[in-house]
N, C-alpha and C. Protein backbone atom coordinates (compact mmCIF):
# COMPACT_ATOMS: atom_id res chain seq x y z
N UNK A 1 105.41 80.11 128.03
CA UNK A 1 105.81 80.85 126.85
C UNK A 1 105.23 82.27 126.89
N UNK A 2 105.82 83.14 126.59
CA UNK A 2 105.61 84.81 126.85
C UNK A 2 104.96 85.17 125.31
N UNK A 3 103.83 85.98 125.40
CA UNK A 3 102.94 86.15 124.18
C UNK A 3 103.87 87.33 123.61
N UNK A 4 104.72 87.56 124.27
CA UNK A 4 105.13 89.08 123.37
C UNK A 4 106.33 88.44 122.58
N UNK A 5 106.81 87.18 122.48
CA UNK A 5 107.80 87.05 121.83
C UNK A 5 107.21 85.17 120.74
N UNK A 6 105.63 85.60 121.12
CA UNK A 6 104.67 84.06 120.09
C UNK A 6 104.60 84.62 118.75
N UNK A 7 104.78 83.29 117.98
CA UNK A 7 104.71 83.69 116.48
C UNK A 7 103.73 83.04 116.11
N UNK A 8 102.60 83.37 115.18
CA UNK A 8 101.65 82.67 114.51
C UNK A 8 102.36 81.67 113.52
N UNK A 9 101.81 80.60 112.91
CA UNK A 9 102.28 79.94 111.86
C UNK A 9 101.11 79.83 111.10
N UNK A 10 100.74 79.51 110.15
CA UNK A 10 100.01 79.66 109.11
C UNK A 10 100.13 78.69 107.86
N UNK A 11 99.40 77.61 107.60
CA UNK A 11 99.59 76.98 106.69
C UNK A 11 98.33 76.35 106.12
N UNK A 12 98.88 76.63 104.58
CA UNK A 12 97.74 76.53 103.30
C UNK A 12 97.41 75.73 102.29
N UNK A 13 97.25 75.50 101.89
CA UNK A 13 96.48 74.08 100.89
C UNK A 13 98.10 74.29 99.44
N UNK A 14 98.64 75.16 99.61
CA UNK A 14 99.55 74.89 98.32
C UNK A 14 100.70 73.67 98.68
N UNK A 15 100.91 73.62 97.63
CA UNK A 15 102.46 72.35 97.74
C UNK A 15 103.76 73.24 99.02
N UNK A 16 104.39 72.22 99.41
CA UNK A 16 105.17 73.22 100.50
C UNK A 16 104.98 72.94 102.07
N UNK A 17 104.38 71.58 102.43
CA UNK A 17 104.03 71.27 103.45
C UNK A 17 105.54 70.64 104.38
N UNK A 18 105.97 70.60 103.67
CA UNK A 18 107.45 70.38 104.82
C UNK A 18 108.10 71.91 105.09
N UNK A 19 108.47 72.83 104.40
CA UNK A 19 108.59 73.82 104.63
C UNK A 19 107.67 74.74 106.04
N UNK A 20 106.62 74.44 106.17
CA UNK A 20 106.07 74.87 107.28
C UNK A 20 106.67 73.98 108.12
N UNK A 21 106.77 72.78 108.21
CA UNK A 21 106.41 71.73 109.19
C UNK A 21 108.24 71.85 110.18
N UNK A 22 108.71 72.35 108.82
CA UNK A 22 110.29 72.04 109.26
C UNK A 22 110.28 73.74 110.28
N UNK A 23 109.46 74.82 109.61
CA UNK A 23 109.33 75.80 110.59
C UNK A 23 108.79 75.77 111.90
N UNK A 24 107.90 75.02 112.35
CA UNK A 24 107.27 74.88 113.30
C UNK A 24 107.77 74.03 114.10
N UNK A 25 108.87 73.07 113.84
CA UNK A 25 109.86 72.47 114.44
C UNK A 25 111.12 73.51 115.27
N UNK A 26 111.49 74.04 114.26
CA UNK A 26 112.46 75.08 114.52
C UNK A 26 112.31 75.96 115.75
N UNK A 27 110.41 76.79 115.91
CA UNK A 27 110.37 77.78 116.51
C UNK A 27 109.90 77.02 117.92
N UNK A 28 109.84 75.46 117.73
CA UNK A 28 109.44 74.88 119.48
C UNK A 28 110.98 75.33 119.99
N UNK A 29 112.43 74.45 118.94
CA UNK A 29 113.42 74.32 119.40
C UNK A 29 113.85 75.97 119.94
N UNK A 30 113.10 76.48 119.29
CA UNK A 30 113.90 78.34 119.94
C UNK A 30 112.92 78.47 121.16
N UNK A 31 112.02 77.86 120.82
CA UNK A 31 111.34 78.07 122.41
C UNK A 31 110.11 79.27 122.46
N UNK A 32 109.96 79.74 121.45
CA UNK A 32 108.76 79.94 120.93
C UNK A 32 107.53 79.50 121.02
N UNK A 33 106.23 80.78 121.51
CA UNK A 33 105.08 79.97 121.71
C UNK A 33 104.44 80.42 120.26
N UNK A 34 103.82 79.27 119.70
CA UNK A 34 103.39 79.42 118.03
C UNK A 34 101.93 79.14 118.35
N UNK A 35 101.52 80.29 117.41
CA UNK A 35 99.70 79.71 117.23
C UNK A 35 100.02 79.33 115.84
N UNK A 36 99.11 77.81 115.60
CA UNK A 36 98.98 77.20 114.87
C UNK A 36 97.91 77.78 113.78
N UNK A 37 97.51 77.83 113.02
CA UNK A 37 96.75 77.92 112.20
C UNK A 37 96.48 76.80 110.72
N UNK A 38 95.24 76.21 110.08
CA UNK A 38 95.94 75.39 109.24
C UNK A 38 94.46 75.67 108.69
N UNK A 39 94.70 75.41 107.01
CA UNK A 39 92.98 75.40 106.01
C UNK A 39 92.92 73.93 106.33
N UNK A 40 91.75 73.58 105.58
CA UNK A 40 91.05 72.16 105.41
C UNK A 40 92.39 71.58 104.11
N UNK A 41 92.60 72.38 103.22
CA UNK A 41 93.41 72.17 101.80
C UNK A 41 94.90 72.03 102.59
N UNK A 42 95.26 72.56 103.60
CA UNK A 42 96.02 72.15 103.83
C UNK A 42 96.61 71.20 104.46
N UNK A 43 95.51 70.72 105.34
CA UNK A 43 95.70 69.59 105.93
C UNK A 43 95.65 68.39 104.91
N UNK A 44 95.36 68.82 103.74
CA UNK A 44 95.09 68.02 102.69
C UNK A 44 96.28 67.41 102.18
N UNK A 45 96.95 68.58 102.09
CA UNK A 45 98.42 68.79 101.33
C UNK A 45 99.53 67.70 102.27
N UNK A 46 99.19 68.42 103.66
CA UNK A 46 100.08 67.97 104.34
C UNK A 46 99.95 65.98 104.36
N UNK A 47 99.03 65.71 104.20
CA UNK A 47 98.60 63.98 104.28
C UNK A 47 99.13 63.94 102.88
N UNK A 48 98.82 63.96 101.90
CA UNK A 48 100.06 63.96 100.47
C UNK A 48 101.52 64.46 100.83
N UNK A 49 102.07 65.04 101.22
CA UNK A 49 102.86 64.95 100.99
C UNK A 49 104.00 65.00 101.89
N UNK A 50 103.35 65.03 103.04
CA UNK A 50 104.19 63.84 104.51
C UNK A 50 103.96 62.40 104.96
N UNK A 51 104.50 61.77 105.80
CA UNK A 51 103.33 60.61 106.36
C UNK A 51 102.84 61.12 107.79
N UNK A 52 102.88 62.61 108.13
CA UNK A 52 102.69 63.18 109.18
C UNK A 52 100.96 63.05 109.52
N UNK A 53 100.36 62.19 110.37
CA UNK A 53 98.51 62.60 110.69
C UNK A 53 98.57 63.50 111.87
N UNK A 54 97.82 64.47 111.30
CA UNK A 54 97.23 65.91 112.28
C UNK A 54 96.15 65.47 112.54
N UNK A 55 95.44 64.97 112.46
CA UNK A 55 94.01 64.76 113.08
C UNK A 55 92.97 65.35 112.53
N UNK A 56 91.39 65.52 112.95
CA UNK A 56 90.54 66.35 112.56
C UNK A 56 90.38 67.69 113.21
N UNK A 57 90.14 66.95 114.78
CA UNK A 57 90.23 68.26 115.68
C UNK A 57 91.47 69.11 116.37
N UNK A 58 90.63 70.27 116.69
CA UNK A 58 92.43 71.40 117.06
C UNK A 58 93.06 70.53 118.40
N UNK A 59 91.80 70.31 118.82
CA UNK A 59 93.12 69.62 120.47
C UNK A 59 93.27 68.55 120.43
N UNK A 60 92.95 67.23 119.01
CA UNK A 60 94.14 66.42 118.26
C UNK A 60 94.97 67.02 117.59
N UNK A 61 95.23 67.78 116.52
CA UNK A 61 96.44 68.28 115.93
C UNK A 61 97.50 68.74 117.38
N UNK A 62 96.71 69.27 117.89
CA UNK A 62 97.53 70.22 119.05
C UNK A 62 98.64 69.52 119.52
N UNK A 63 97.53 67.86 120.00
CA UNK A 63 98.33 67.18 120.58
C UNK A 63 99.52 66.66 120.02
N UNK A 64 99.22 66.12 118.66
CA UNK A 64 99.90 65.79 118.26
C UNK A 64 101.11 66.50 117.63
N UNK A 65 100.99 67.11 117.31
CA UNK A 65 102.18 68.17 116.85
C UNK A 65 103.27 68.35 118.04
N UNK A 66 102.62 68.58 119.22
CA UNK A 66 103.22 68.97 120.27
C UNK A 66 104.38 67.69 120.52
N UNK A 67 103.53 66.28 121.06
CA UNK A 67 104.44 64.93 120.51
C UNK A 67 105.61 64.90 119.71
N UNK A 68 105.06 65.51 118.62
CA UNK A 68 105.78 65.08 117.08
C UNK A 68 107.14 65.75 117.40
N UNK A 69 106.99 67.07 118.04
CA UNK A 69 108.33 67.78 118.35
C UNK A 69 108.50 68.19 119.52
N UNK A 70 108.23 67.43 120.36
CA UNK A 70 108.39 67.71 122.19
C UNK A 70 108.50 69.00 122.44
N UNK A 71 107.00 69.58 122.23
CA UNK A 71 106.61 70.95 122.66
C UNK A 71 106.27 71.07 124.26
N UNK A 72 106.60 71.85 124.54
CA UNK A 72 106.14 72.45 126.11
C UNK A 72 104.96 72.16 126.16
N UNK A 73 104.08 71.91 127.41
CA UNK A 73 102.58 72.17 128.29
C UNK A 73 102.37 73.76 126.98
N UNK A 74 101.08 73.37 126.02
CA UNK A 74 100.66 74.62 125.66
C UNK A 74 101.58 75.67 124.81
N UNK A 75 102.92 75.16 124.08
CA UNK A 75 103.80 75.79 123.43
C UNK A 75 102.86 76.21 121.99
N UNK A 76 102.34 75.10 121.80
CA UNK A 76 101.62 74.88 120.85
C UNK A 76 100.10 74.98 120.37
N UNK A 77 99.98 76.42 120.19
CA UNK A 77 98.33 76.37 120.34
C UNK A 77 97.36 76.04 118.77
N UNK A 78 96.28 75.30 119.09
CA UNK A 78 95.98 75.35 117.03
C UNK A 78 94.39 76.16 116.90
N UNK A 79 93.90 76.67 116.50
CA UNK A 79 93.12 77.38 116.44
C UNK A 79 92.08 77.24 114.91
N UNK A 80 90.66 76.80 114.96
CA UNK A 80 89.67 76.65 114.02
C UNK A 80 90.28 78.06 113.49
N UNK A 81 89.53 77.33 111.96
CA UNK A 81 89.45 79.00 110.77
C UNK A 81 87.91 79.87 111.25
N UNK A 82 87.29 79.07 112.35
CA UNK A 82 86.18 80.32 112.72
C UNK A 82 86.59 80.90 114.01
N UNK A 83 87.31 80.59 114.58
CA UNK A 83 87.79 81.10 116.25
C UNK A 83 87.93 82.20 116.48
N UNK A 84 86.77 83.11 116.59
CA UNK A 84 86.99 84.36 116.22
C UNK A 84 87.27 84.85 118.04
N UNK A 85 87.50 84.37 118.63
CA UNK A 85 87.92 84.52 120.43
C UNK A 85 89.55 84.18 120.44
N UNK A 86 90.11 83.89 119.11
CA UNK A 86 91.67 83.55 119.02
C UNK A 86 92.56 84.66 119.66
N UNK A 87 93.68 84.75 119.90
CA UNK A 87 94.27 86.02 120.27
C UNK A 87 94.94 86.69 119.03
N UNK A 88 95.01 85.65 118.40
CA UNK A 88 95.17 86.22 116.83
C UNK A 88 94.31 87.41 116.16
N UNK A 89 93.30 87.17 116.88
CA UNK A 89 92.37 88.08 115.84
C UNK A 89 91.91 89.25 116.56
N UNK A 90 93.41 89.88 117.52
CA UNK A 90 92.59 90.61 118.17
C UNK A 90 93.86 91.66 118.00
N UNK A 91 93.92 92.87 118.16
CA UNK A 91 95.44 93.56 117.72
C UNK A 91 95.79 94.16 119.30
N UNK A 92 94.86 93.57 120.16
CA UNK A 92 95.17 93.92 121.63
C UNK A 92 96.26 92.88 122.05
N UNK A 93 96.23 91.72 121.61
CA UNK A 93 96.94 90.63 122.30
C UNK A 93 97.66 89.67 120.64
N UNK A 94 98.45 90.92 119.74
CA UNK A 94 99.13 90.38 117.91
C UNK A 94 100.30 90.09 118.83
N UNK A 95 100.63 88.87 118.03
CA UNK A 95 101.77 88.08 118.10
C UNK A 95 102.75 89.17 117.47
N UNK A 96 104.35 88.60 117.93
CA UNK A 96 105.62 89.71 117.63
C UNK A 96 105.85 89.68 116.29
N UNK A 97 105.18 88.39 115.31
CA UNK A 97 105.00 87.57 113.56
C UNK A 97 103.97 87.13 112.98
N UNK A 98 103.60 86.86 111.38
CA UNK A 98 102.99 86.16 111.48
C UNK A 98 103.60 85.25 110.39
N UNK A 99 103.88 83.93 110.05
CA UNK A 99 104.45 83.28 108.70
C UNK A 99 103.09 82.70 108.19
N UNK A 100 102.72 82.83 106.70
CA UNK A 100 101.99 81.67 106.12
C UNK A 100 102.73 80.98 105.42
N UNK A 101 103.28 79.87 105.21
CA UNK A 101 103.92 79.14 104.59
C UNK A 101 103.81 77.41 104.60
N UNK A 102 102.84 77.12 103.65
CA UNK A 102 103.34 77.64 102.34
C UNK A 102 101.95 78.65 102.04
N UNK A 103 101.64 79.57 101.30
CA UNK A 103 100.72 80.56 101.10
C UNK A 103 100.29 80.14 99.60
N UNK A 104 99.06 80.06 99.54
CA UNK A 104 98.10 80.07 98.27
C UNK A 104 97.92 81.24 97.56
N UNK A 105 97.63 80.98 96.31
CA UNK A 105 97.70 82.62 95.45
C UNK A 105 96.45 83.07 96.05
N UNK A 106 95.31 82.25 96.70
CA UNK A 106 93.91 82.57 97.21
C UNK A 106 94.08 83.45 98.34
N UNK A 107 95.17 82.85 99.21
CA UNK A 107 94.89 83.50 100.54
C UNK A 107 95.68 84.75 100.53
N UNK A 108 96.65 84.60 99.52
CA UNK A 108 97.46 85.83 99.38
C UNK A 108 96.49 87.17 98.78
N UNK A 109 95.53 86.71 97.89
CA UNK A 109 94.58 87.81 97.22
C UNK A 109 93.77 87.89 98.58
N UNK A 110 93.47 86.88 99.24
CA UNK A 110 92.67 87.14 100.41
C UNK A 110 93.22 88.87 101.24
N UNK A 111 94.19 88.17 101.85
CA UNK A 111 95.17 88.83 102.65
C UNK A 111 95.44 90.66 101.70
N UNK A 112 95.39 90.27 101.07
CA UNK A 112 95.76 91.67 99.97
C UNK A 112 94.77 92.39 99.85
N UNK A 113 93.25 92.06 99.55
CA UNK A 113 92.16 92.34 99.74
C UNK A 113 91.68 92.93 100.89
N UNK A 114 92.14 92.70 102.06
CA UNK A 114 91.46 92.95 103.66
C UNK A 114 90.38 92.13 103.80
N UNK A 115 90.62 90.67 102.88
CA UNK A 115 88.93 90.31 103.16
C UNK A 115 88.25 89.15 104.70
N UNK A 116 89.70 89.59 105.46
CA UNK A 116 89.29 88.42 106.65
C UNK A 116 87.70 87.34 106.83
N UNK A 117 88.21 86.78 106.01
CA UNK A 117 86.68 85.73 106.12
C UNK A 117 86.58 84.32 106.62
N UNK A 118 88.13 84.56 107.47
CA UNK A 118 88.50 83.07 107.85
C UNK A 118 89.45 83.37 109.37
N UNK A 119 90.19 83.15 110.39
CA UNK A 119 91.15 83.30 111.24
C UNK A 119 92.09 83.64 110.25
N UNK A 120 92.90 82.47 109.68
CA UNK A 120 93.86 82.86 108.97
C UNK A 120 94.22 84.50 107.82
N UNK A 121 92.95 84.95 107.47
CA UNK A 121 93.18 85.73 106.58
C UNK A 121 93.23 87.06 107.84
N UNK A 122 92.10 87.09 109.09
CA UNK A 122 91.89 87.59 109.68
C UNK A 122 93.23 88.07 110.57
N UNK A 123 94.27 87.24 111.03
CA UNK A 123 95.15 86.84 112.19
C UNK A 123 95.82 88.01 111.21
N UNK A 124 96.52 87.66 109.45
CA UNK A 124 97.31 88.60 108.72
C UNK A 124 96.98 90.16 108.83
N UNK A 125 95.48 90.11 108.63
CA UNK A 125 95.13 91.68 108.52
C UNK A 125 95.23 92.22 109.83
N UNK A 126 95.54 91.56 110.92
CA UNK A 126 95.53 91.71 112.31
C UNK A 126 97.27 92.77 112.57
N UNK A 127 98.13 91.67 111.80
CA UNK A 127 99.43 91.63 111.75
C UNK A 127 99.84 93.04 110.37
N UNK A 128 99.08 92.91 109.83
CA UNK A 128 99.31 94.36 109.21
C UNK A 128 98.81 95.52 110.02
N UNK A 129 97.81 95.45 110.61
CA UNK A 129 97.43 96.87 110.43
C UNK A 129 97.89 97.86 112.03
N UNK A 130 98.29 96.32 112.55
CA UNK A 130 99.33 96.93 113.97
C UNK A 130 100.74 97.17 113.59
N UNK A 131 101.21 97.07 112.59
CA UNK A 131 102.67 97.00 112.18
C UNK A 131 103.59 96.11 112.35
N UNK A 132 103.43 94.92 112.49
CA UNK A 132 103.99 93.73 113.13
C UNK A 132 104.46 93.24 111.72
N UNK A 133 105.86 92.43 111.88
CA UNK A 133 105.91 91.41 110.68
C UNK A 133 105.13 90.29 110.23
N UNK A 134 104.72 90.04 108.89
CA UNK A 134 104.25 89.60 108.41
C UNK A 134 104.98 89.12 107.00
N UNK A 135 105.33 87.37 107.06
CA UNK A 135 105.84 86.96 105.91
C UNK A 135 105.29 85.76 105.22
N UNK A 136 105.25 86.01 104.28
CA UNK A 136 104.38 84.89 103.16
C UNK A 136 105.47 84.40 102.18
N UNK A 137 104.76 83.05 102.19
CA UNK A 137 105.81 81.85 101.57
C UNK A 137 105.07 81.67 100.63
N UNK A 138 104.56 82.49 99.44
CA UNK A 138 103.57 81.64 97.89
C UNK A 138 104.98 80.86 96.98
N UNK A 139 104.07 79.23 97.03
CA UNK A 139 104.81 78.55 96.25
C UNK A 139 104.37 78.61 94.38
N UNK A 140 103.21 79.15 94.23
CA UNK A 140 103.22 78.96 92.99
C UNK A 140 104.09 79.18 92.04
N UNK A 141 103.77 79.06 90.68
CA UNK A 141 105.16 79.00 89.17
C UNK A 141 104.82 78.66 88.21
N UNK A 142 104.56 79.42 87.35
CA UNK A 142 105.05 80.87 87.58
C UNK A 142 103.83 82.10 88.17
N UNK A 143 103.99 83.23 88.16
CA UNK A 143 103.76 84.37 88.78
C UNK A 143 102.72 84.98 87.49
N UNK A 144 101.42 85.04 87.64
CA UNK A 144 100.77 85.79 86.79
C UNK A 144 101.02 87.38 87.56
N UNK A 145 100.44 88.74 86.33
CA UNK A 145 100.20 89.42 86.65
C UNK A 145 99.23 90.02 87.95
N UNK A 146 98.45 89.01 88.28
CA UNK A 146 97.83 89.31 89.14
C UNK A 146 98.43 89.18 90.38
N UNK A 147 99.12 87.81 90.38
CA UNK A 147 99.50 87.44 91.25
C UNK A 147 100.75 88.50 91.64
N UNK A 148 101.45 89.35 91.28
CA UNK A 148 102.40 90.00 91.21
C UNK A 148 101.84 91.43 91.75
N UNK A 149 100.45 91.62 91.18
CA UNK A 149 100.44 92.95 91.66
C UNK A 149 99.56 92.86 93.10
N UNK A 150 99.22 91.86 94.01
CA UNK A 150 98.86 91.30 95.05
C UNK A 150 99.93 91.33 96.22
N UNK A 151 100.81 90.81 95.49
CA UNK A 151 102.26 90.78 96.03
C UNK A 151 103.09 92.15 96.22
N UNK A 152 103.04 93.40 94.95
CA UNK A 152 103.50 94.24 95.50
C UNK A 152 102.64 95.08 96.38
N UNK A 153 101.34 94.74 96.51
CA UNK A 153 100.49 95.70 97.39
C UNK A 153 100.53 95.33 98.82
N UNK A 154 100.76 94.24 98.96
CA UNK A 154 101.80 93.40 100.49
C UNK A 154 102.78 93.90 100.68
N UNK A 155 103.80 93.86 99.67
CA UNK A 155 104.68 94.58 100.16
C UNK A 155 104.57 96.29 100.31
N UNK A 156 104.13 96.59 99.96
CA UNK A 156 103.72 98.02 99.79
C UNK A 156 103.09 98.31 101.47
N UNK A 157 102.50 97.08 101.86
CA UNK A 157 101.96 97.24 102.62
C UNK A 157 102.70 96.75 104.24
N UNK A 158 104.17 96.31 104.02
CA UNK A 158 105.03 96.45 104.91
C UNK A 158 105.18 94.89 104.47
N UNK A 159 104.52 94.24 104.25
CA UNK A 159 105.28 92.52 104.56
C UNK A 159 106.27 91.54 103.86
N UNK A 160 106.51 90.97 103.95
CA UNK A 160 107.97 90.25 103.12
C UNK A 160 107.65 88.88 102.10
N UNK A 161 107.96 89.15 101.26
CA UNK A 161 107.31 88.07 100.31
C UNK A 161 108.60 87.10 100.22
N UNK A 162 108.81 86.21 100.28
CA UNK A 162 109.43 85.20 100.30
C UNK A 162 109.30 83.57 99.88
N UNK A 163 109.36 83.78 98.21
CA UNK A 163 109.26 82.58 97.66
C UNK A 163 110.04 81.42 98.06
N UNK A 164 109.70 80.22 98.27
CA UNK A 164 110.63 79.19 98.30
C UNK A 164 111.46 78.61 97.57
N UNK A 165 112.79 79.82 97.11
CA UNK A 165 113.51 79.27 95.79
C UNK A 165 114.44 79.36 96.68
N UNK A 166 115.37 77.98 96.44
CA UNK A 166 116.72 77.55 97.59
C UNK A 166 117.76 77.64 96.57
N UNK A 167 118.86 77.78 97.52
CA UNK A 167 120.00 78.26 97.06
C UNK A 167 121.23 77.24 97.10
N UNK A 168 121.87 76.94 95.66
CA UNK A 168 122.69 75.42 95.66
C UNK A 168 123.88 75.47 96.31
N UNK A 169 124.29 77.14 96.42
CA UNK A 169 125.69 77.83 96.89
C UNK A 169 126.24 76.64 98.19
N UNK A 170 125.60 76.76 99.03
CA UNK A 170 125.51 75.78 99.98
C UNK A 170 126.10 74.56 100.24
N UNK A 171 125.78 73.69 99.14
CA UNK A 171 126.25 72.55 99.11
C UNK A 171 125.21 71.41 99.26
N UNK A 172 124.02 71.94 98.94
CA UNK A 172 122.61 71.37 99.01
C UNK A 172 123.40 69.98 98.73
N UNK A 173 122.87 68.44 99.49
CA UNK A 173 122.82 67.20 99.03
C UNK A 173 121.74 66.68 98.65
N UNK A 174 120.82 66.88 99.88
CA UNK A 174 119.53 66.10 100.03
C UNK A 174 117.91 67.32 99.87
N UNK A 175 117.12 66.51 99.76
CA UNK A 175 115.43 67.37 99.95
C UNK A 175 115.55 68.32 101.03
N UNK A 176 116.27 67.51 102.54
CA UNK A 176 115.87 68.16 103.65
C UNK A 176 116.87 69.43 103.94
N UNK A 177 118.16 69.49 102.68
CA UNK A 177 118.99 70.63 102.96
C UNK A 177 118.53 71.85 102.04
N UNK A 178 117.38 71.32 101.01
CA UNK A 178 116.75 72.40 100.47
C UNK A 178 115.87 72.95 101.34
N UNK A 179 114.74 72.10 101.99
CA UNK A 179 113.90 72.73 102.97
C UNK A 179 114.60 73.53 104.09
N UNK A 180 115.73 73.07 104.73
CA UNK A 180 116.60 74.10 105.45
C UNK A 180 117.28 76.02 105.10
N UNK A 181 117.35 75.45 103.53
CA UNK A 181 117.77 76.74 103.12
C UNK A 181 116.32 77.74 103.22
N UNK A 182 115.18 77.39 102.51
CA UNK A 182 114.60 77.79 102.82
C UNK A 182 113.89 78.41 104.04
N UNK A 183 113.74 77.44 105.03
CA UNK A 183 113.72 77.41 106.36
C UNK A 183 114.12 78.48 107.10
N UNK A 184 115.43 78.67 106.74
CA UNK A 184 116.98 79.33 107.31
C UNK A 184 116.76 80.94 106.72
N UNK A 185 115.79 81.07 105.89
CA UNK A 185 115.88 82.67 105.39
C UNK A 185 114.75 82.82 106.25
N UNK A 186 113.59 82.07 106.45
CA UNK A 186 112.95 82.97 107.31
C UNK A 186 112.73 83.07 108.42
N UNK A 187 114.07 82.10 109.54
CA UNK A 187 114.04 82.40 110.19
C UNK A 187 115.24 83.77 110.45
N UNK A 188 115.97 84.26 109.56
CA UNK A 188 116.79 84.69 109.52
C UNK A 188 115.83 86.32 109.65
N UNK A 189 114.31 86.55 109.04
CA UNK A 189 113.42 87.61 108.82
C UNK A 189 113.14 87.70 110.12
N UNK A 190 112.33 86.66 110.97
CA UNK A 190 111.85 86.56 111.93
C UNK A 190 113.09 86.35 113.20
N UNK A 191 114.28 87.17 113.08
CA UNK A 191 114.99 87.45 113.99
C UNK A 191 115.83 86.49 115.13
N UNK A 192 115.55 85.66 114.16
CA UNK A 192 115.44 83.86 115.40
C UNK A 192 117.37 82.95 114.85
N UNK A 193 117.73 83.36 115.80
CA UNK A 193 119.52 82.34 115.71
C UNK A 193 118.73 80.74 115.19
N UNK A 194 119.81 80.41 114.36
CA UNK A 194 119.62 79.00 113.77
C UNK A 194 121.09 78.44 113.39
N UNK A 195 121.07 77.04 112.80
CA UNK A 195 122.20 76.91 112.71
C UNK A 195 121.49 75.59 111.36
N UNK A 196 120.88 76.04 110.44
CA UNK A 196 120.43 75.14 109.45
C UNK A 196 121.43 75.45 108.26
N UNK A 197 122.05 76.42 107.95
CA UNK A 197 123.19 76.71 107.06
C UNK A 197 124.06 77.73 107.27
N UNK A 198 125.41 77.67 106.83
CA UNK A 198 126.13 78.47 107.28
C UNK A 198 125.49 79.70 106.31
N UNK A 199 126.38 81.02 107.70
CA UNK A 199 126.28 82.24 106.79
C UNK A 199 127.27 82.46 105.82
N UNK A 200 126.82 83.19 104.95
CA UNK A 200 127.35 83.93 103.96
C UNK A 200 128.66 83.98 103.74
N UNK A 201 130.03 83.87 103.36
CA UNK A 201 131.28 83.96 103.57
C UNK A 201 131.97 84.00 104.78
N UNK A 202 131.23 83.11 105.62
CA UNK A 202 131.57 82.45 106.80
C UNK A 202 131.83 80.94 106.63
């Protein structure tokens, strides 16, 4: 897998754990090398509300993930929130993306702040300040003021805010054609052919 075309993934203790999971599926099938990233809260999330087990350690998750969606030798890298030797955290060797999704109002004030005090917050400020895309999935609802003016200082600050509100136009049936719609917009940001819903008046 070629680092100039690896996307970070990023996932956080909020509700929204299939939404990543269905992304990180997607970017093996494009063939994408993904650094993994994940909080403790989110691994939390993800055991509520999949029957998916990641494990404790990175080179169990690794493995397993890799399994779960027949990833390449190393497609799949997962990386501690202290790994400060990550390639993530270095703007010599920033991935071509970065997604957090699903994103916490925490890590988003994190991220908004510059306060890298973790990989994950670190990998974003990495991804801003080289100019690289950077898109965040906050599921919360509703939107305080704070949370809003966090959000426009992200965007302000080049990156794409992208709530997980799906669209019925479609013909939504099931859970997994909502997680698709969703799915389907950001890979649609992150430049990546899919075929999870049709386009637009096509």
């Amino acid at each position: 897998m070629s680092k100039s075309t690896a996307i970070t993934l990023a996932m956080t203790g909020a509700s929204g754990a299939p939404y990543g999971l269905r992304l990180l599926e997607c970017l093996v099938k494009a063939e994408r090398q993904v650094y993994f990233l994940i909080s403790t809260p989110g691994q939390i999330v993800i055991n509520m509300e999949t029957e998916i087990k990641l494990g404790a350690k990175t080179r169990e998750i690794e493995k397993n993930l890799s399994e779960l969606y027949s990833a390449e030798s190393e497609q799949i890298k997962v990386f501690a929130k202290d790994q400060w030797t990550a390639p993530v955290a270095s703007g010599t060797s920033v991935p071509e993306a970065m997604v957090v999704c699903p994103c916490t109002m925490g890590t988003l004030a994190s991220i908004a702040a510059g306060l890298s005090s973790n990989l994950i917050e670190r990998a974003a400020d990495v991804v801003i300040k080289e100019k690289k895309k950077l898109i965040l999935v906050p599921r919360e609802s509703p939107f305080s003021s704070i949370h809003l003016e966090n959000m426009l200082k992200l965007a302000n600050a080049g990156a794409v805010i992208l709530p997980p509100n799906p669209g019925f136009y479609d013909g939504a049936k099931t859970m997994d054609d909502l997680v698709d719609f969703v799915v389907a917009r950001i890979l649609d940001h992150l430049g990546i052919e899919h075929d999870l819903v049709k386009q637009w008046g096509k």
